[in-house]
Protein backbone atom coordinates (compact mmCIF):
# COMPACT_ATOMS: atom_id res chain seq x y z
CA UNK A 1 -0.52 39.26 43.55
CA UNK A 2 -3.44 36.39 44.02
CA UNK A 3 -5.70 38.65 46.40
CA UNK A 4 -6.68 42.12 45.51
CA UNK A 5 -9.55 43.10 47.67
CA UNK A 6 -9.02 45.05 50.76
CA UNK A 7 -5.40 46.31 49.18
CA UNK A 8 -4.86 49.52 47.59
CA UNK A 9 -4.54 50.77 43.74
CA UNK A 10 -3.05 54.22 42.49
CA UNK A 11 -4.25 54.92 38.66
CA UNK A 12 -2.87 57.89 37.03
CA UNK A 13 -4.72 58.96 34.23
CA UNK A 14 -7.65 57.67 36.13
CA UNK A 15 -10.75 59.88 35.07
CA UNK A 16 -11.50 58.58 31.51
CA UNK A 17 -10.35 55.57 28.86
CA UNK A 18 -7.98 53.19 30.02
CA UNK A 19 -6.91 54.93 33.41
CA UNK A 20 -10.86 54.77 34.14
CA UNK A 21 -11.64 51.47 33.09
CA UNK A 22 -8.70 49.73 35.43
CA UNK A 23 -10.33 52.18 38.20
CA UNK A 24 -13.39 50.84 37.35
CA UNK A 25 -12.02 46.70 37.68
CA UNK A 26 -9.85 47.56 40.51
CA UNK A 27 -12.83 48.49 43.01
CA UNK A 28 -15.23 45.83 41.55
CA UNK A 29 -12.30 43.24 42.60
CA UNK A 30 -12.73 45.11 46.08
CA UNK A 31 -9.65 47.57 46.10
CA UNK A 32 -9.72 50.70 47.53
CA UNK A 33 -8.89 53.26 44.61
CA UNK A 34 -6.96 56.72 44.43
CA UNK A 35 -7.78 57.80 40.66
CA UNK A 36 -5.42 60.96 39.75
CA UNK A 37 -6.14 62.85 36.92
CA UNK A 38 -6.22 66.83 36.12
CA UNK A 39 -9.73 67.00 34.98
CA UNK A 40 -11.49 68.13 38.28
CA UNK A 41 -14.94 67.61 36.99
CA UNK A 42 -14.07 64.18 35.16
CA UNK A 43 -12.92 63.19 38.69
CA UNK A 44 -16.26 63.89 40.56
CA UNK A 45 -17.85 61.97 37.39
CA UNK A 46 -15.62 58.86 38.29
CA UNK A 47 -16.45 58.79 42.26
CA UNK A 48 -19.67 58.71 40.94
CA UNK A 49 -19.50 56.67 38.90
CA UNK A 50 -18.14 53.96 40.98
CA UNK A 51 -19.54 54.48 44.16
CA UNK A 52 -21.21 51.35 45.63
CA UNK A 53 -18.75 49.13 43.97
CA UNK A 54 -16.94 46.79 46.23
CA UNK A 55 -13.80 48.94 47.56
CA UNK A 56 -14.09 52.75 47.93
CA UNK A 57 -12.66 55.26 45.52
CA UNK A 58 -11.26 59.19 46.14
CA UNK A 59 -10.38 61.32 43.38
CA UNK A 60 -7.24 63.34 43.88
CA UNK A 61 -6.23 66.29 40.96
CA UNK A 62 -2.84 65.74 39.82
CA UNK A 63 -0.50 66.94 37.52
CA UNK A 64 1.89 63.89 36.50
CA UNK A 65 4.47 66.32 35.12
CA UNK A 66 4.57 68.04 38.82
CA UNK A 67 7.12 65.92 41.03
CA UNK A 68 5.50 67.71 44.49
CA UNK A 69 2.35 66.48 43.23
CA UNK A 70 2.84 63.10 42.53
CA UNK A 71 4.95 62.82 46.14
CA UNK A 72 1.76 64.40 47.58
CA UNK A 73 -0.52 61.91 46.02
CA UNK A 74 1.50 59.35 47.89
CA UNK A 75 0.73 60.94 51.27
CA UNK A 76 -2.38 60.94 50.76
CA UNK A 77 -3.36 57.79 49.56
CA UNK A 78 -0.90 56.64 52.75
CA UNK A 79 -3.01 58.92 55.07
CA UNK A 80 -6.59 57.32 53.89
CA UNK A 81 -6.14 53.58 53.12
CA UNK A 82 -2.31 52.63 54.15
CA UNK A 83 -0.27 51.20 52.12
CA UNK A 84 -0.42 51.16 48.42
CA UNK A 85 0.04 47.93 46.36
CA UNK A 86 -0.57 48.45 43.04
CA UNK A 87 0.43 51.37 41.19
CA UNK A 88 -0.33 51.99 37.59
CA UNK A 89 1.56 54.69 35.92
CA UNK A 90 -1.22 55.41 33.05
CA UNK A 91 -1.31 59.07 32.20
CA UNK A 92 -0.42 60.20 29.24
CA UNK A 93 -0.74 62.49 25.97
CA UNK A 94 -0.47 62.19 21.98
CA UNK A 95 0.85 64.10 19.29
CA UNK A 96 1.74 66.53 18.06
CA UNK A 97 2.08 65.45 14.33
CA UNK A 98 4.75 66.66 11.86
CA UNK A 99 8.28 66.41 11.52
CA UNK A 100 10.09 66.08 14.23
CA UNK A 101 12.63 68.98 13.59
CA UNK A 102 9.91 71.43 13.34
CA UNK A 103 8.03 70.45 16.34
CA UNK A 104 8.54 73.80 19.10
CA UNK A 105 10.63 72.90 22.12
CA UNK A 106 7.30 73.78 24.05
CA UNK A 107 5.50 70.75 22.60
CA UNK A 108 8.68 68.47 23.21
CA UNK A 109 8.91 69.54 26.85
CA UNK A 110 5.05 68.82 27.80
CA UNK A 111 4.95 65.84 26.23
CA UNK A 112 8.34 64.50 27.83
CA UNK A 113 7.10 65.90 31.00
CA UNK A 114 3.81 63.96 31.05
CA UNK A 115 4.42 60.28 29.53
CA UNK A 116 8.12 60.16 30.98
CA UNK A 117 8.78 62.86 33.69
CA UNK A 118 5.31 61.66 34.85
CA UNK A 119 6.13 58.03 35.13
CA UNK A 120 9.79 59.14 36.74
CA UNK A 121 7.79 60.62 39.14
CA UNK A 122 5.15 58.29 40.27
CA UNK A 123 8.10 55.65 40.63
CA UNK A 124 10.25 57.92 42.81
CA UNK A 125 7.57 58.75 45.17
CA UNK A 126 5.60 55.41 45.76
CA UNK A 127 8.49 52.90 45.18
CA UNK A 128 10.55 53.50 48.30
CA UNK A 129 7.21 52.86 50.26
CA UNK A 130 6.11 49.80 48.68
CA UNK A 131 9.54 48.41 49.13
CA UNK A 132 9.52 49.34 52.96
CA UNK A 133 6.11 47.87 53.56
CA UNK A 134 7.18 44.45 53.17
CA UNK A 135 3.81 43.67 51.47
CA UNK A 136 3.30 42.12 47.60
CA UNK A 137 2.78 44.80 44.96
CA UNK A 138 2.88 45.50 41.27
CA UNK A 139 3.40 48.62 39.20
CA UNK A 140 1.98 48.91 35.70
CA UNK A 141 3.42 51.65 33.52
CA UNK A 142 1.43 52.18 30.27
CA UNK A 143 3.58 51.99 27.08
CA UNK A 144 2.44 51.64 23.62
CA UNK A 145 2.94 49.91 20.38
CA UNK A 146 4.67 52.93 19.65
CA UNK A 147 7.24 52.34 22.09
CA UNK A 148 8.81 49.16 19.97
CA UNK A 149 7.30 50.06 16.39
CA UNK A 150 8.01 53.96 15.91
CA UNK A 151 6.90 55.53 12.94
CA UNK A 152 6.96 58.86 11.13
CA UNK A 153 5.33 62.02 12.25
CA UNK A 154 4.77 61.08 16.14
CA UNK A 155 8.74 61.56 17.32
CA UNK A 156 7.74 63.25 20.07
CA UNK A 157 5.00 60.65 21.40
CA UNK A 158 7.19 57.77 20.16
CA UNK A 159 10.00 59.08 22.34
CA UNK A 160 8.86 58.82 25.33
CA UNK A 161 7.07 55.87 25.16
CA UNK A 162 10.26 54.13 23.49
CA UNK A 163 12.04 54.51 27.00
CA UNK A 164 9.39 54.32 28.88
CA UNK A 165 9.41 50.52 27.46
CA UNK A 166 13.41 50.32 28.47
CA UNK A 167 12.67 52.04 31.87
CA UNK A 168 10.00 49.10 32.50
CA UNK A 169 12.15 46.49 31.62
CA UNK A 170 15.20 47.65 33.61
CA UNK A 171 12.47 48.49 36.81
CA UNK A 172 11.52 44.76 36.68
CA UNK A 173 14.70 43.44 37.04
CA UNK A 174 15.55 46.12 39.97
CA UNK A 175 12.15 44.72 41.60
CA UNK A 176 13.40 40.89 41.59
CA UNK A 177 17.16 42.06 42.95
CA UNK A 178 15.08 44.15 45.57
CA UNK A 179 13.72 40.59 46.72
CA UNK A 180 11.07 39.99 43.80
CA UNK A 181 7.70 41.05 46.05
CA UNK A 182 6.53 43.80 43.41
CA UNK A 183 5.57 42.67 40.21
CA UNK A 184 6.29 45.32 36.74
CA UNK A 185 3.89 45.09 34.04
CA UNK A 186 4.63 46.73 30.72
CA UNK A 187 1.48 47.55 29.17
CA UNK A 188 1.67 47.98 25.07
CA UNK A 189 -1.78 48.92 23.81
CA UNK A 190 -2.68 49.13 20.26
CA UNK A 191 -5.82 50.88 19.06
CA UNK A 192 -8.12 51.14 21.57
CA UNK A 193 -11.69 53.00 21.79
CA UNK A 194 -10.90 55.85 24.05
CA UNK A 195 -10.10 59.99 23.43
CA UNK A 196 -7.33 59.58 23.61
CA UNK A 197 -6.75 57.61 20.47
CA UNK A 198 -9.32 60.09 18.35
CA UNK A 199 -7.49 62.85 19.34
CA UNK A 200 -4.01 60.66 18.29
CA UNK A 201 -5.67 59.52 14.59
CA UNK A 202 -7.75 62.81 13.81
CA UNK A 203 -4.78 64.98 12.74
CA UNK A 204 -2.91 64.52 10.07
CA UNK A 205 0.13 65.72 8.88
CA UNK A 206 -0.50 66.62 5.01
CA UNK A 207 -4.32 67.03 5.84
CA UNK A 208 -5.95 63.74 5.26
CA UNK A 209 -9.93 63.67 6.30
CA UNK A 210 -9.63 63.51 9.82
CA UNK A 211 -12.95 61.54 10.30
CA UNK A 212 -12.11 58.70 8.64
CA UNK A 213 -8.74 58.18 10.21
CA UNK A 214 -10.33 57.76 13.41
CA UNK A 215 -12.63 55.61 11.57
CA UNK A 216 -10.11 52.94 10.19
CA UNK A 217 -8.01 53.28 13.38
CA UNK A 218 -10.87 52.34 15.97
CA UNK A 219 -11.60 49.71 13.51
CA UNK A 220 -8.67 47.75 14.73
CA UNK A 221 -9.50 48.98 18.12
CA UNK A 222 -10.97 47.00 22.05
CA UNK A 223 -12.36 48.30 24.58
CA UNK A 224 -10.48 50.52 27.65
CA UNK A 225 -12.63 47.25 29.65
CA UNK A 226 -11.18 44.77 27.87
CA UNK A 227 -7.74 46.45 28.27
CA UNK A 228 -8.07 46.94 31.93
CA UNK A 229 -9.04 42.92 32.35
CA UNK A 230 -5.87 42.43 30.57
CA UNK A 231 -4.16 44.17 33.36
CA UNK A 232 -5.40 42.52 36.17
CA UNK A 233 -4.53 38.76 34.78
CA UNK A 234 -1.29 40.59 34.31
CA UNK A 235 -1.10 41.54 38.05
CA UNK A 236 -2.36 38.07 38.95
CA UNK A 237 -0.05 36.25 37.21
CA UNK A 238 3.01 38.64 37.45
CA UNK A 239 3.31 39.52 33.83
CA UNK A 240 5.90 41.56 32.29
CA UNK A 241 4.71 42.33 28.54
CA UNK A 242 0.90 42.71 28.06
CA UNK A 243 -0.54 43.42 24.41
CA UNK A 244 -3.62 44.17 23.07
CA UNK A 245 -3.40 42.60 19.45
CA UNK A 246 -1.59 39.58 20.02
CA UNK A 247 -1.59 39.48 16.11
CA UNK A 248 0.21 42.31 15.75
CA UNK A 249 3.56 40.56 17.43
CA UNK A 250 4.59 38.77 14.27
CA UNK A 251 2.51 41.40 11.57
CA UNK A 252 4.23 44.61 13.08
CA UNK A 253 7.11 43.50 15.69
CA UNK A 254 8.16 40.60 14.19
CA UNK A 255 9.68 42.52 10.72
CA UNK A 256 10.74 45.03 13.26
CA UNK A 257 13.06 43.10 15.40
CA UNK A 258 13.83 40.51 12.33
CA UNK A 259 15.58 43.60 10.70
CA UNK A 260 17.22 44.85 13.85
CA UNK A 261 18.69 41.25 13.80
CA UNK A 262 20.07 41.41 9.97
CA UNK A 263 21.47 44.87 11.13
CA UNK A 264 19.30 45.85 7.77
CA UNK A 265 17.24 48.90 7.15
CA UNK A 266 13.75 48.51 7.50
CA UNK A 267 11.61 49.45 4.38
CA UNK A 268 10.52 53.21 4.69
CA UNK A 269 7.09 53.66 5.83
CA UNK A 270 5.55 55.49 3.33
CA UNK A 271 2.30 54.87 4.13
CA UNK A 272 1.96 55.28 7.81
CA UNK A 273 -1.28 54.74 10.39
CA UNK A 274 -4.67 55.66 9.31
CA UNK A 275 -4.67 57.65 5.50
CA UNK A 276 -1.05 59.59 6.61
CA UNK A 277 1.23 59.02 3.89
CA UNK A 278 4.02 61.18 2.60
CA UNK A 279 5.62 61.04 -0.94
CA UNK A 280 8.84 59.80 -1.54
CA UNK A 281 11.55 62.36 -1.76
C-alpha cells in the first residue's frame, strides 16, 4: 500500500503503547482510525489526543477475546468510514510468571483468549470484507521476540505468541493465493518503552528486585513511535517480518535456529531476561 490517506485503519490495542502510537501515525498520514481497546477512559484520552490530526479517529470498547465484539467492531467501522484497509491485530497481555505446570487453567485461558483467540477473531471478522472490497490492504498482527526465542517462566505468553508467528506466516501466503492485494506484516518487538513491558519485567519468579528489572529491560528498549514508523514502511513496502533490534537476529535468533538446524539442544537458560535466574537442578 503506497497511499494511506483517505483509507481506513483498525488498531486493536489502540488506547496506550504500541496500539496508540500506530493510531497516532496512522491519522497523521491522513487515515481515518477505529482504535479498540477495553479501557473506556484511555479511549476518550486517545480521541483527544489525536483530534485535529489529518484523518479522524473514533474510539470503540472492545474485548478482543469476545468474537461478537470484534464482528461488531467491523460493522461499525463499515457503517462510519467504508471499507477498512489496514488492520492491525495489536492487543495483547503478559505473564503470568512461574512454571508452566503450576500456572491455573484460569490464567492459561485469558491469556490464550486475548493474544490468540483475539487475533482469530479480528481475522475472521474483517478478512472476508477486505477480500470482497477489491481494494489494497494489509493486516499487521503483533508477535514478539518471544514468539521465535521462548524462554523459561513465560509459557503461557510465549505460547501464544509462538503461533501467532506460524498463523502470520501461513495468513500471508493465503493473502497472495487470494490474488496478493492484502499485504501480512509480522511484527516481532523486543523491549520497548510501554506498560506493557513494565508490567512483563517487574515480576519475577524467585523474587528478584522488581525495579531494576524494568530498569535493565527498558535499557535495551525504543520507543512505541519508533515502533509504529516501523510499521508503516512495513505497510508501504509490503513487509512480512519487522524487528525492532535488528541486532538481536544473529545475538538471539541466530543460535536459536543454528541449533534447530544441528537437531542439538540448545544450552539451558539459566539466566533468563532481566535478574530471573533459576539454579540448576
Amino acid at each position: 500500500m503506497k497511499e494511506l490517506a483517505g483509507r481506513t485503519a483498525v488498531v486493536t490495542g489502540g488506547a496506550s503503547g504500541i496500539g496508540r502510537a500506530m493510531a497516532r501515525r496512522f491519522a497523521g498520514a491522513g487515515m481515518n482510525v477505529v482504535v479498540a481497546d477495553v479501557d473506556i477512559a484511555q479511549l476518550d484520552d486517545v480521541e483527544a489526543e489525536l483530534r485535529g490530526l489529518r484523518g479522524e479517529v473514533v474510539g470503540v470498547r472492545t474485548d478482543v477475546a469476545q468474537e461478537d465484539d470484534l464482528f461488531a467492531l467491523a460493522a461499525l467501522a463499515q457503517r462510519r468510514f467504508g471499507p477498512v484497509h489496514v488492520l492491525c491485530n495489536n492487543a495483547g497481555i503478559g505473564g503470568p510468571y512461574g512454571l508452566l505446570s503450576e500456572v491455573p487453567r484460569g490464567d492459561w485461558e485469558r491469556i490464550l483468549g486475548v493474544n490468540l483467540w483475539g487475533v482469530i477473531h479480528g481475522l475472521r471478522a474483517f478478512v472476508p470484507p477486505m477480500l470482497a472490497h477489491g481494494e489494497e490492504g494489509h493486516i499487521v498482527n503483533t508477535v514478539s521476540a518471544s514468539g521465535l526465542k521462548p524462554g523459561p517462566f513465560v509459557a503461557p505468553y510465549a505460547a501464544t505468541k509462538h503461533a501467532l508467528f506460524g498463523l502470520t506466516v501461513a495468513l500471508y501466503h493465503e493473502m497472495a493465493i487470494e490474488g496478493g492485494r492484502i499485504g501480512v506484516t509480522a511484527l516481532c518487538p523486543g523491549p520497548v518503552d510501554t506498560n506493557a513491558w513494565k508490567s512483563i519485567y517487574d515480576v519475577s519468579p524467585n523474587g528478584s528486585d522488581g525495579g531494576a528489572n524494568v530498569a535493565r529491560a527498558l535499557a535495551a528498549g525504543i520507543s512505541a513511535d519508533a515502533v509504529a514508523e516501523l510499521v508503516e514502511a512495513a505497510i508501504r513496502t509490503r513487509q512480512l517480518y519487522v524487528f525492532t533490534h535488528e541486532d538481536w537476529l544473529d545475538q538471539v535468533f541466530g543460535e536459536h535456529v543454528t541449533t534447530i538446524l544441528d537437531q542439538r539442544n540448545p544450552a539451558p537458560l539459566l539466566s533468563y531476561g532481566a535478574g530471573h535466574t533459576v539454579s540448576p537442578a
